[in-house]
Protein backbone atom coordinates (compact mmCIF):
# COMPACT_ATOMS: atom_id res chain seq x y z
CA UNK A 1 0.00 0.00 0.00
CA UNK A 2 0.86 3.45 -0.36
CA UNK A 3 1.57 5.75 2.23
CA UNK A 4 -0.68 9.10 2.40
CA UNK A 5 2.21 11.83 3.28
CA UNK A 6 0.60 14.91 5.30
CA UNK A 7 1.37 18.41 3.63
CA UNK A 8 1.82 21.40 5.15
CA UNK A 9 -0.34 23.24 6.42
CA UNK A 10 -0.41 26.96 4.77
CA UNK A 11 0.73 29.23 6.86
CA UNK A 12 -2.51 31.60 6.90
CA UNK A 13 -4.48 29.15 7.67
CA UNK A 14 -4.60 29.24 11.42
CA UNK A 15 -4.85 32.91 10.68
CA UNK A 16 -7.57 33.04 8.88
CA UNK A 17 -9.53 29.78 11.05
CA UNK A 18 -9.26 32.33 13.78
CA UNK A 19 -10.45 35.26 11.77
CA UNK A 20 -13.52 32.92 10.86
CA UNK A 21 -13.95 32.35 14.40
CA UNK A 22 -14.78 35.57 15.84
CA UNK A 23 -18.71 36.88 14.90
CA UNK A 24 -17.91 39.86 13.69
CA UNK A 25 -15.66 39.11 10.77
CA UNK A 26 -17.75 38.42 8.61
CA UNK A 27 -19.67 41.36 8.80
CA UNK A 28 -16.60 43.21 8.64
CA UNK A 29 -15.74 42.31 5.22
CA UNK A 30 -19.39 43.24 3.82
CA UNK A 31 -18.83 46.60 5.44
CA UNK A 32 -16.28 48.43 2.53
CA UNK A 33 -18.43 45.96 -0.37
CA UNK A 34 -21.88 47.96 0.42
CA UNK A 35 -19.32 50.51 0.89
CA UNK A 36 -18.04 50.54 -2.31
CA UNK A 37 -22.11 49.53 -4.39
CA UNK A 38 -23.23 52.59 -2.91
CA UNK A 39 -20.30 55.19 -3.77
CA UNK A 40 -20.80 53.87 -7.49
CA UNK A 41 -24.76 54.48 -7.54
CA UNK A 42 -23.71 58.37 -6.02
CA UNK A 43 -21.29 58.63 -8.75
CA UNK A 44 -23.44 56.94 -11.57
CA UNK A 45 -26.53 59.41 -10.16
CA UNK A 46 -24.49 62.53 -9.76
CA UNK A 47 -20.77 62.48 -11.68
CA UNK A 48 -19.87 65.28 -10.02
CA UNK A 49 -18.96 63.57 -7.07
CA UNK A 50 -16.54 61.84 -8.83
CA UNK A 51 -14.21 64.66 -9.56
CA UNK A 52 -14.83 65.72 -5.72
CA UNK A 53 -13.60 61.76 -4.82
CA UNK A 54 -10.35 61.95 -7.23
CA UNK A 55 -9.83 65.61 -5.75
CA UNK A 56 -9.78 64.35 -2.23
CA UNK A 57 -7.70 60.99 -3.14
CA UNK A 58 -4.61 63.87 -4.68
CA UNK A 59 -4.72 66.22 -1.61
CA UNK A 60 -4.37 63.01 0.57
CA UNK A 61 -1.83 61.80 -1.45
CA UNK A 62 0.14 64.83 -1.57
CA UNK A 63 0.23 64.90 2.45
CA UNK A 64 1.30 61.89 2.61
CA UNK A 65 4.33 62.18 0.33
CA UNK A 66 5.10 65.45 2.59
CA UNK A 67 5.10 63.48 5.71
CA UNK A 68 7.34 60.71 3.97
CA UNK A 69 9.69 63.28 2.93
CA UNK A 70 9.27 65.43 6.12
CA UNK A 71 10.45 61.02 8.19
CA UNK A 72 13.39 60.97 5.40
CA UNK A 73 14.68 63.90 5.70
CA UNK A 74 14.79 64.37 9.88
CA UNK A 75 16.34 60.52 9.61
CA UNK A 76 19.11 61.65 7.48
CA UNK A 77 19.67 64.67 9.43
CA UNK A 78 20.04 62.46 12.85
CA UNK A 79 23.27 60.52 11.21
């Protein structure tokens, strides 16, 4: 007869068996999908808001890169 070798287990796994585990999980993933099915019907209803969304995504993009620049360039200076 053959002998059935066991495989590895992935290493997520226990992760995610424990992420399954807790009652709220679930509920937290359908969160950013109703999320996301309502912020297209705004956009499809009024376009508008779309150029108001992109705006917002720049200016919080732009701060961002500041900050980064702002942690690289005190970390430098502390050398």
């Amino acid at each position: 007869m053959t002998e059935s070798i066991q495989m590895p287990m992935c290493p997520m796994a226990e992760k995610c068996k424990g992420i399954m585990e807790k009652p709220f999980s679930g509920f937290m993933t359908v969160i950013p999908g109703i999320f996301l099915i309502v912020l297209g019907v705004v956009v499809f209803i009024e376009p508008q808001v779309l150029v108001w969304l992109a705006a917002a995504v720049l200016i919080m993009m732009g701060i961002a890169t500041l900050m980064i620049s702002r942690f690289i360039r005190g970390s430098r200076e502390d050398d």
